[in-house]
PDB file of N, CA and C in Angstrom:
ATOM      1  N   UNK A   1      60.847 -41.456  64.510  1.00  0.00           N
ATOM      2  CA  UNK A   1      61.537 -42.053  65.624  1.00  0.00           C
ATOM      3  C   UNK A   1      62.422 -43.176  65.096  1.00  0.00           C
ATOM      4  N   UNK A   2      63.372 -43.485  65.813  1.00  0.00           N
ATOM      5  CA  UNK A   2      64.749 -44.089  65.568  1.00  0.00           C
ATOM      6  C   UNK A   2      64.211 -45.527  65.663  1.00  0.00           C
ATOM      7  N   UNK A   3      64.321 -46.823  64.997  1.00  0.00           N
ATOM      8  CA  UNK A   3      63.504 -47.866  65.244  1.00  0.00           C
ATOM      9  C   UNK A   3      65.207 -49.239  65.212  1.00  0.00           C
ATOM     10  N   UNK A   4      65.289 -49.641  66.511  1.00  0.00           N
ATOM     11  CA  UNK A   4      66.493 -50.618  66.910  1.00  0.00           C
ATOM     12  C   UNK A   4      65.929 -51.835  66.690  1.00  0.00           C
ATOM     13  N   UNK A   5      66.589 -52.734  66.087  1.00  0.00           N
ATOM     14  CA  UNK A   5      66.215 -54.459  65.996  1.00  0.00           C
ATOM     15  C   UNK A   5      67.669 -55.100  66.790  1.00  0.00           C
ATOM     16  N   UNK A   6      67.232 -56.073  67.645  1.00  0.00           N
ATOM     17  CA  UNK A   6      68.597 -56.624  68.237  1.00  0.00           C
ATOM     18  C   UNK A   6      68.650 -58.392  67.710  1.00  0.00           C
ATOM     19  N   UNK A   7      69.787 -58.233  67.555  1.00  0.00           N
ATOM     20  CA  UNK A   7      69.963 -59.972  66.829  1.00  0.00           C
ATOM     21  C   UNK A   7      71.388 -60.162  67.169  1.00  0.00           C
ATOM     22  N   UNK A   8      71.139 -61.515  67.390  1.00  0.00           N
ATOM     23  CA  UNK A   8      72.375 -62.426  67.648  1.00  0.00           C
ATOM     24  C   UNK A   8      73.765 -62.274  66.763  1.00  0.00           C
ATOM     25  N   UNK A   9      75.045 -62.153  66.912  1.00  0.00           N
ATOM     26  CA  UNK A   9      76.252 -63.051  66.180  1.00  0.00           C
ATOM     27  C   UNK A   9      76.096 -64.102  66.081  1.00  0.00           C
ATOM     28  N   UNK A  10      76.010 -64.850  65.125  1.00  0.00           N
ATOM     29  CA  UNK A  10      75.848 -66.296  64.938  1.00  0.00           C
ATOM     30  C   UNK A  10      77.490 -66.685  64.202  1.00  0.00           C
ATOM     31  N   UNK A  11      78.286 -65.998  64.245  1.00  0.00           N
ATOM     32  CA  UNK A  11      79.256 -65.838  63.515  1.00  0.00           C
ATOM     33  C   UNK A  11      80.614 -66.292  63.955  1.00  0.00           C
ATOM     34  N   UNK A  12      80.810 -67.431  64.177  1.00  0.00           N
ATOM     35  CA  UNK A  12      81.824 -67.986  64.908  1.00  0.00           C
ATOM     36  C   UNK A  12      83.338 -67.781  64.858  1.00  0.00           C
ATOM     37  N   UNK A  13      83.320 -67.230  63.814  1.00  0.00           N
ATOM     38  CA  UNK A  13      84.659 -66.811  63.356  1.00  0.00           C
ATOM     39  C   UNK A  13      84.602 -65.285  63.695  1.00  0.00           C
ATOM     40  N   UNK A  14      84.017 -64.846  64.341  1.00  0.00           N
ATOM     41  CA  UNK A  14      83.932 -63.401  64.394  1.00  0.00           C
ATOM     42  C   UNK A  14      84.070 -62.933  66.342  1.00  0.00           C
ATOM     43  N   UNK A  15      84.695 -62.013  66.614  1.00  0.00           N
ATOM     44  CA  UNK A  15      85.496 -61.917  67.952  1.00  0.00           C
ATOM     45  C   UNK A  15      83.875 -61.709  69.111  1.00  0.00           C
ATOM     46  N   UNK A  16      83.045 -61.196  68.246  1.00  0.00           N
ATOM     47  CA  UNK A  16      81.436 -60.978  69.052  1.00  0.00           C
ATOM     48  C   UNK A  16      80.486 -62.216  69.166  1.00  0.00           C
ATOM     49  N   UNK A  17      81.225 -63.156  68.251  1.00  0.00           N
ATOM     50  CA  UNK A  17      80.393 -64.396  68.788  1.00  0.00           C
ATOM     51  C   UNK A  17      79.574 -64.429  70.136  1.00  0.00           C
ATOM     52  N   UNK A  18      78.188 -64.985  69.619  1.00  0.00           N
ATOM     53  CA  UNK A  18      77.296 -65.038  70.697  1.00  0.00           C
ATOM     54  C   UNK A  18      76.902 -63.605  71.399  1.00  0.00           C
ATOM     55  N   UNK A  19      77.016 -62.724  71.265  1.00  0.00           N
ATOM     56  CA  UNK A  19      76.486 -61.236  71.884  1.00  0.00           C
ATOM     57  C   UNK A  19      75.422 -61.043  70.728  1.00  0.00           C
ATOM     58  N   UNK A  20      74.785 -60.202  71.277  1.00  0.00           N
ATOM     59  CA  UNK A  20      73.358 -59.452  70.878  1.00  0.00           C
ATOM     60  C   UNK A  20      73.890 -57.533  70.480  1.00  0.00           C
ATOM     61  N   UNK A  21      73.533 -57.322  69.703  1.00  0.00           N
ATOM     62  CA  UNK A  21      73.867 -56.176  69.266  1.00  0.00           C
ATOM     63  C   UNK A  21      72.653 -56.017  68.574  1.00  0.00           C
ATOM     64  N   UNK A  22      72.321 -54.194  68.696  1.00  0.00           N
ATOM     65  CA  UNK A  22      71.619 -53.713  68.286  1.00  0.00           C
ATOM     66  C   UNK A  22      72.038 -52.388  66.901  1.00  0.00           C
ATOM     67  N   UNK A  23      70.821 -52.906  65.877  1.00  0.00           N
ATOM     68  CA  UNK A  23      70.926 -52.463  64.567  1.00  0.00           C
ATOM     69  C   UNK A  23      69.945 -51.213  64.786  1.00  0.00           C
ATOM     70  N   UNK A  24      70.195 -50.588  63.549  1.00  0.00           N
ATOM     71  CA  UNK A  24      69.267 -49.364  63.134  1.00  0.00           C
ATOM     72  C   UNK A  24      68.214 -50.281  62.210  1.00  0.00           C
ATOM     73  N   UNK A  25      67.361 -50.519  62.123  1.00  0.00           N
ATOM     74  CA  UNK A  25      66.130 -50.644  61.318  1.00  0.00           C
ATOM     75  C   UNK A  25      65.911 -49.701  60.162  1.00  0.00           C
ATOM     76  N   UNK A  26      66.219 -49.108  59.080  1.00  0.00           N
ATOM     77  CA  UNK A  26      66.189 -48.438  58.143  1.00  0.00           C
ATOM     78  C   UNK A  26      65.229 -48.480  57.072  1.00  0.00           C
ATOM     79  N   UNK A  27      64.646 -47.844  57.342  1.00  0.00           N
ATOM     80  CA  UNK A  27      62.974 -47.523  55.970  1.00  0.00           C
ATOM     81  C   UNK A  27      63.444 -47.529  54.617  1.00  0.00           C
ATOM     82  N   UNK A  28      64.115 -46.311  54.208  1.00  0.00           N
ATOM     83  CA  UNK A  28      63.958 -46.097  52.975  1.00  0.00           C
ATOM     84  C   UNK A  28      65.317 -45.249  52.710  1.00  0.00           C
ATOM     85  N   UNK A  29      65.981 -45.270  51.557  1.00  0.00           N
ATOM     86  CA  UNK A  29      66.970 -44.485  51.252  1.00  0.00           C
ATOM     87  C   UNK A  29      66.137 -43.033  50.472  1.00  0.00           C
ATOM     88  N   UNK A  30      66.554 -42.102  50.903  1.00  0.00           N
ATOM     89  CA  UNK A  30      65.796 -40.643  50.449  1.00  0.00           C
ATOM     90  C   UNK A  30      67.053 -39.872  49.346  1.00  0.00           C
ATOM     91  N   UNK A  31      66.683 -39.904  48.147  1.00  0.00           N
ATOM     92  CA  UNK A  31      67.308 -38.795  47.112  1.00  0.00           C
ATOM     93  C   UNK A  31      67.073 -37.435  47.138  1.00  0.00           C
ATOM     94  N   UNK A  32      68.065 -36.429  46.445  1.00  0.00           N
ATOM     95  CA  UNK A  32      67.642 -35.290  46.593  1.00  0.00           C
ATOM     96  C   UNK A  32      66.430 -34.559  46.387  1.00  0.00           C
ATOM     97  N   UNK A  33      66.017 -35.399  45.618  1.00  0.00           N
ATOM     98  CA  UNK A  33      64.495 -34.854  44.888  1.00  0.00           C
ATOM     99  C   UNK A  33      63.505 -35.128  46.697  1.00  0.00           C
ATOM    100  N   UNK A  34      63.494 -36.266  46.752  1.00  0.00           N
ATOM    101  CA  UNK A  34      62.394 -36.812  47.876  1.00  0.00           C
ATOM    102  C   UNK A  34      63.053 -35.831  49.013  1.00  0.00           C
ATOM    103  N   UNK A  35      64.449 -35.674  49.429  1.00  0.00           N
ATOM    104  CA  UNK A  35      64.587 -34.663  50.320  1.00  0.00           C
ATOM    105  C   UNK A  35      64.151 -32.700  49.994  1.00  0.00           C
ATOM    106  N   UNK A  36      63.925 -32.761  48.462  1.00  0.00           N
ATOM    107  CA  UNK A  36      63.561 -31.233  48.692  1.00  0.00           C
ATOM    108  C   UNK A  36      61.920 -31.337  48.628  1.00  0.00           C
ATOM    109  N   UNK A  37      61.378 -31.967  48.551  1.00  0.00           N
ATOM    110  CA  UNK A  37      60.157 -32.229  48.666  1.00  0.00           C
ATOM    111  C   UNK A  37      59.611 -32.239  50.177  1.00  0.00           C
ATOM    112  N   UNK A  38      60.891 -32.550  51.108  1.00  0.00           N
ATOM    113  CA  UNK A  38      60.447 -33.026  52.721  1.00  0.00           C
ATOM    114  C   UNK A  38      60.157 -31.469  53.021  1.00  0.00           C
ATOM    115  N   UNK A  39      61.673 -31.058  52.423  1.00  0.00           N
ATOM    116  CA  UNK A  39      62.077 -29.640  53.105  1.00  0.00           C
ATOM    117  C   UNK A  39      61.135 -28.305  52.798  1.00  0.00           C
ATOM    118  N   UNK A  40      60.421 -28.601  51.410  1.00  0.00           N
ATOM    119  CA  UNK A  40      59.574 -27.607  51.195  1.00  0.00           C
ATOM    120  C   UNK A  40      58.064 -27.756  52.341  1.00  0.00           C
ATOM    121  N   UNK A  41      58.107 -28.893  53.281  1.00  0.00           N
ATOM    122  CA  UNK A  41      56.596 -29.228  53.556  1.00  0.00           C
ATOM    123  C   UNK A  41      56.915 -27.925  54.722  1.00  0.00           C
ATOM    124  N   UNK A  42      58.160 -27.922  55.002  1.00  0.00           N
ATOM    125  CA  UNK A  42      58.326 -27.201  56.533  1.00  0.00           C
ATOM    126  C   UNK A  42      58.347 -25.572  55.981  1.00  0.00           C
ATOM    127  N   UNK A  43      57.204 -25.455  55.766  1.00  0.00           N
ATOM    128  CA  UNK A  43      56.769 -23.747  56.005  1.00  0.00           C
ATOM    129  C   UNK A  43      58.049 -22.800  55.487  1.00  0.00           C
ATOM    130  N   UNK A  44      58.266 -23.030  54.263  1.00  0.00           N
ATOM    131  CA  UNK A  44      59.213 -22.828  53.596  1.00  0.00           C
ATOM    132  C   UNK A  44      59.106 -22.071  52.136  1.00  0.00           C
ATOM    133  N   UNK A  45      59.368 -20.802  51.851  1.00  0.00           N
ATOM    134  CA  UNK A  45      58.783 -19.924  51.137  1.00  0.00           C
ATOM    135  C   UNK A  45      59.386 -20.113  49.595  1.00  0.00           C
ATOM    136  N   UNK A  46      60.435 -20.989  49.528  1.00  0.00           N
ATOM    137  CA  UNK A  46      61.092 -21.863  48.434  1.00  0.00           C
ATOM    138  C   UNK A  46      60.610 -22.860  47.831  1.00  0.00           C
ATOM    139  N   UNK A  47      59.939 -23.105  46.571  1.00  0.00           N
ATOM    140  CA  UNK A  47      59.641 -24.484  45.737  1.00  0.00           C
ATOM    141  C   UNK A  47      60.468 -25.626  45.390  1.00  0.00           C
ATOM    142  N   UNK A  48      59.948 -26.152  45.467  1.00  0.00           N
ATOM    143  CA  UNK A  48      60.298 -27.687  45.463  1.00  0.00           C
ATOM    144  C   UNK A  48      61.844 -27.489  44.291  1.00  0.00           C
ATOM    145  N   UNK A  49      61.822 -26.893  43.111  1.00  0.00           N
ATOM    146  CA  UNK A  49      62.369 -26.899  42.483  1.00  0.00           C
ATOM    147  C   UNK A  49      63.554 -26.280  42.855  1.00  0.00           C
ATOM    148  N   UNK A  50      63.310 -25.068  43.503  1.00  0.00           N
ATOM    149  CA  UNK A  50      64.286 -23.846  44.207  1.00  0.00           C
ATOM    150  C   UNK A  50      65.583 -24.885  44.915  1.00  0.00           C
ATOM    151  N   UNK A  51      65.089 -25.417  46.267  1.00  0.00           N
ATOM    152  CA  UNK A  51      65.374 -26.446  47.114  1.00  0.00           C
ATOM    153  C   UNK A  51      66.452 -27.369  46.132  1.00  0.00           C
ATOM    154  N   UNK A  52      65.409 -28.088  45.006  1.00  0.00           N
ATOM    155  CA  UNK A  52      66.624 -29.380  44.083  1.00  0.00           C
ATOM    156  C   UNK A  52      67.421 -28.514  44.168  1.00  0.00           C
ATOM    157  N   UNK A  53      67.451 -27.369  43.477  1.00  0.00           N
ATOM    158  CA  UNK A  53      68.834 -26.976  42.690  1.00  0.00           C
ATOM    159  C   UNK A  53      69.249 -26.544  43.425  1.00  0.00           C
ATOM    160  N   UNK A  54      68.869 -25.918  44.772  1.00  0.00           N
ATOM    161  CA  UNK A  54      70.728 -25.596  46.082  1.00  0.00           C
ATOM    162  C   UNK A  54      71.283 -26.767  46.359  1.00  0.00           C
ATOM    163  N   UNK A  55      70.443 -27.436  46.633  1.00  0.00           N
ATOM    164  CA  UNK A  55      70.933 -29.188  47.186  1.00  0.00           C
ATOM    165  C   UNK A  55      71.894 -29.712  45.824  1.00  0.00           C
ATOM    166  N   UNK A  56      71.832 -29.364  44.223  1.00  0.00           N
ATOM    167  CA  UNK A  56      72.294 -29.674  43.403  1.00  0.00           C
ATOM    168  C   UNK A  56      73.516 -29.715  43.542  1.00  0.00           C
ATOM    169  N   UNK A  57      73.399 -27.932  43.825  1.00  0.00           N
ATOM    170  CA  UNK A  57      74.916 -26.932  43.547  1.00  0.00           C
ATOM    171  C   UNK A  57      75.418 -27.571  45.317  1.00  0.00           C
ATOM    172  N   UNK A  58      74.998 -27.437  46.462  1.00  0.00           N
ATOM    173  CA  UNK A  58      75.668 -27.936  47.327  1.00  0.00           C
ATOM    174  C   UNK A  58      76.193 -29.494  47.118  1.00  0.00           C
ATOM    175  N   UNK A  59      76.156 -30.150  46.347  1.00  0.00           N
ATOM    176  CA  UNK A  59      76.946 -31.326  46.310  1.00  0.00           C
ATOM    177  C   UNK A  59      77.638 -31.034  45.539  1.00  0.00           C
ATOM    178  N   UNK A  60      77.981 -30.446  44.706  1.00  0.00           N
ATOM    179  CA  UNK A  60      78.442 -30.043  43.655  1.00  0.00           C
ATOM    180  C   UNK A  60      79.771 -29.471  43.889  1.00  0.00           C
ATOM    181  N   UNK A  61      79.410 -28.319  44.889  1.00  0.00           N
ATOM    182  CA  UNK A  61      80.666 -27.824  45.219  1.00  0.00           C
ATOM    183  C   UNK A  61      81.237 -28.190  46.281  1.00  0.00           C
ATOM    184  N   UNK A  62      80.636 -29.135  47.062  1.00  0.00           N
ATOM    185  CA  UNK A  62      80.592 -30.164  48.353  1.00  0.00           C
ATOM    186  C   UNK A  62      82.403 -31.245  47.526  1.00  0.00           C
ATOM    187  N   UNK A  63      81.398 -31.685  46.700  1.00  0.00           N
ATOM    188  CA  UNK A  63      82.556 -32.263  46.130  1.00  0.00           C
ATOM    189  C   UNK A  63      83.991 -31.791  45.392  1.00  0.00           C
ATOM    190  N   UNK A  64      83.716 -30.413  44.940  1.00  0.00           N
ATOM    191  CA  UNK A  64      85.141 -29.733  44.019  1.00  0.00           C
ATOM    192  C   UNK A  64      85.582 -29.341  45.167  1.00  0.00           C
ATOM    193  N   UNK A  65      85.313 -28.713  46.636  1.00  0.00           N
ATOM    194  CA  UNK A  65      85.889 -28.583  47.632  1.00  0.00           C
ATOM    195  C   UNK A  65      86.946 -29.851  48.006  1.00  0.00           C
ATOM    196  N   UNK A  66      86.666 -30.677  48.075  1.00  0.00           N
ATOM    197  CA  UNK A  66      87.376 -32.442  48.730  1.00  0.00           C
ATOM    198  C   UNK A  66      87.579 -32.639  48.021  1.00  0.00           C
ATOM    199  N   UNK A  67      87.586 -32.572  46.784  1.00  0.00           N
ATOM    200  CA  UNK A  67      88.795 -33.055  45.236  1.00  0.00           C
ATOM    201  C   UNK A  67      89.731 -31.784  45.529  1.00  0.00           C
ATOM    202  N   UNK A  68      89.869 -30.520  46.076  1.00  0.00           N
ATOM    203  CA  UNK A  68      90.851 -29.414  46.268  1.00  0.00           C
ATOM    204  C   UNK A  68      91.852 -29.921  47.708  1.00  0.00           C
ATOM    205  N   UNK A  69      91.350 -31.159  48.163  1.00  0.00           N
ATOM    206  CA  UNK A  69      92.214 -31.116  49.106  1.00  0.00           C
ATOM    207  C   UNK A  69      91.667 -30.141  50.809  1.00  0.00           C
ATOM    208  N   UNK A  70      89.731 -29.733  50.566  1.00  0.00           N
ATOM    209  CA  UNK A  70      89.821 -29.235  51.610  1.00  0.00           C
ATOM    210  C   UNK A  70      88.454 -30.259  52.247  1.00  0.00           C
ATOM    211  N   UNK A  71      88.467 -29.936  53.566  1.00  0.00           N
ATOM    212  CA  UNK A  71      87.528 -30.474  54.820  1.00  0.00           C
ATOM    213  C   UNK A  71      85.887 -29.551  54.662  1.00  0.00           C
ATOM    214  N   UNK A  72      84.997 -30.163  54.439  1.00  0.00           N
ATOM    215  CA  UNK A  72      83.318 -29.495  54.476  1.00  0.00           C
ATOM    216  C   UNK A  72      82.952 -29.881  55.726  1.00  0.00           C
ATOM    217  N   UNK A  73      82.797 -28.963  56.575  1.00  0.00           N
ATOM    218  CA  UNK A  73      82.149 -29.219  58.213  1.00  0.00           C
ATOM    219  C   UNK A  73      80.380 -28.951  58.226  1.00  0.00           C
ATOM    220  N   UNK A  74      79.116 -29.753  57.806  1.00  0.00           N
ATOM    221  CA  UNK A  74      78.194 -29.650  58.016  1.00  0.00           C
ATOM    222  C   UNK A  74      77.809 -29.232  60.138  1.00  0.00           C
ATOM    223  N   UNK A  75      77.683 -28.478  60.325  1.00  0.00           N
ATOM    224  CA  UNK A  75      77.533 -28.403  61.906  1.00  0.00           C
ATOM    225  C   UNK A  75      76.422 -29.285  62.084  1.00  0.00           C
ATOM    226  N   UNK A  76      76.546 -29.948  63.114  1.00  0.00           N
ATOM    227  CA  UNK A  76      75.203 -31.493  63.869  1.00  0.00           C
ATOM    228  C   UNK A  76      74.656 -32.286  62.776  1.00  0.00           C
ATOM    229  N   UNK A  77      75.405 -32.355  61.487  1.00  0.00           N
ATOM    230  CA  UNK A  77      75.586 -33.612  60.838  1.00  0.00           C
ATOM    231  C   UNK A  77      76.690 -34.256  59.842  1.00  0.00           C
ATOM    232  N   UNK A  78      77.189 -33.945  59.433  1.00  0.00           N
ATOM    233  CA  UNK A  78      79.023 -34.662  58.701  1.00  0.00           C
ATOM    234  C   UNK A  78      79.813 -33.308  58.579  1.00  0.00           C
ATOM    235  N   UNK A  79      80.815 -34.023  58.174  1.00  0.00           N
ATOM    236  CA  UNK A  79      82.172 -33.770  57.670  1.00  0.00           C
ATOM    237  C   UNK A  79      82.301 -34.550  56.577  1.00  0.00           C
ATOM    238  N   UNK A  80      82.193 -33.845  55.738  1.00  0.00           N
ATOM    239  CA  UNK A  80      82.954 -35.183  54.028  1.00  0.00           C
ATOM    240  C   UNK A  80      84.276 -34.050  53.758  1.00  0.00           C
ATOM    241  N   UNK A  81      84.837 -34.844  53.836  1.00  0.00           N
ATOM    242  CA  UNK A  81      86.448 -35.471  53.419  1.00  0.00           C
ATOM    243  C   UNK A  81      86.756 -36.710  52.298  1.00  0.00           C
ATOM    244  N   UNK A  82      87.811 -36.499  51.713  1.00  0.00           N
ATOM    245  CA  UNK A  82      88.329 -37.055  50.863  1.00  0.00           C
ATOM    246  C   UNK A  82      89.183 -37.914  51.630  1.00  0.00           C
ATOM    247  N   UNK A  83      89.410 -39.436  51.557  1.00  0.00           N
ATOM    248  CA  UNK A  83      90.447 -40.060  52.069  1.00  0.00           C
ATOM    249  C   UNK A  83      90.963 -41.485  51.105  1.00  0.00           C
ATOM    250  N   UNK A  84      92.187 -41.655  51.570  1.00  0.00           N
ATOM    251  CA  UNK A  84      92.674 -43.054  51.114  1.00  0.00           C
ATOM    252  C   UNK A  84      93.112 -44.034  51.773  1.00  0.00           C
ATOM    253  N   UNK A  85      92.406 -45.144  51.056  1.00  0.00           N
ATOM    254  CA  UNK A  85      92.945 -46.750  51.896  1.00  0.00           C
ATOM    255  C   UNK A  85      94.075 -47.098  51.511  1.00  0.00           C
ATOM    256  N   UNK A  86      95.006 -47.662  51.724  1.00  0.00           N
ATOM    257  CA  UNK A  86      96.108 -48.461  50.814  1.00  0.00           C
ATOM    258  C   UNK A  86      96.875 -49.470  52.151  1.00  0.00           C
ATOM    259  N   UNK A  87      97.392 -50.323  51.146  1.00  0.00           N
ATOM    260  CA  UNK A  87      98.154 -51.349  52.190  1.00  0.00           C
ATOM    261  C   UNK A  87      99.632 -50.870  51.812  1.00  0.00           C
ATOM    262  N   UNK A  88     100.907 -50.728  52.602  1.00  0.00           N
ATOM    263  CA  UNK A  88     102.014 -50.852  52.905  1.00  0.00           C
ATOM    264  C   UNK A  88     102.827 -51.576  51.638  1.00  0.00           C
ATOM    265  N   UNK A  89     103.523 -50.573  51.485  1.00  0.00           N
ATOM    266  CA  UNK A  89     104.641 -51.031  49.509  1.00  0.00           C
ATOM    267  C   UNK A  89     105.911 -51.434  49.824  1.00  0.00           C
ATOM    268  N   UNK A  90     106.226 -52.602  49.569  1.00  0.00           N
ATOM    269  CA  UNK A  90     108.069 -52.451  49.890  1.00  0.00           C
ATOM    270  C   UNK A  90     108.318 -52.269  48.921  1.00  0.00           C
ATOM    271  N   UNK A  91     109.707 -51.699  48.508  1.00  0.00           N
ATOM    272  CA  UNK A  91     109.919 -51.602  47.811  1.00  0.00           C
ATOM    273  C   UNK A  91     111.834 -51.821  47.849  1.00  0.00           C
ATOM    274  N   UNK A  92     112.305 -52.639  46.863  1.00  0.00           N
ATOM    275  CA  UNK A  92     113.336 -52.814  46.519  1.00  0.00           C
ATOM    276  C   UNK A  92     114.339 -52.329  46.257  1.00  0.00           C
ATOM    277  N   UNK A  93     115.505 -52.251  46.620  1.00  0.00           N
ATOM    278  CA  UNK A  93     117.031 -51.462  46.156  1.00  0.00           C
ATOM    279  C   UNK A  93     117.368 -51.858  44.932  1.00  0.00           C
TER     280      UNK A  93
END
């Protein structure tokens, strides 16, 4: 279950001054290893090891996909895309 902590802006320089906003509370960061370990508990006819290495090769090619210039649509959880920040160049005659 999803666990919310709410705390103040104390931040005076900041446009939310004084409001209460609510955070995500966050346990633990999970690696691929600790995630194929979750995924094998769920009645899953694949070993632990099986699991690392799709999860390997799916980042893998997760990523040579978005270095090609294309969009990865996970359905009911991301989209990774490749993008860029930059600030505005003048540039001179």
């Amino acid at each position: 279950m999803l666990e919310l902590n709410i705390s103040k802006n104390n931040n005076q320089l900041n446009a939310g001054y004084g409001k209460y906003y609510a955070r995500v509370e966050y346990k633990e960061t999970l690696g691929i290893d600790e995630m194929a370990k979750h995924m094998a508990q769920h009645n899953t006819p694949f070993s632990v090891g099986t699991i690392t290495g799709i999860l390997r090769d799916f980042v893998d090619c997760t990523r040579e996909l978005c270095l090609s210039g294309n969009t990865v649509k996970i359905d009911d959880l991301a989209i990774f895309k490749c993008s860029v920040d930059a600030n505005g160049l003048t540039l001179s005659n």
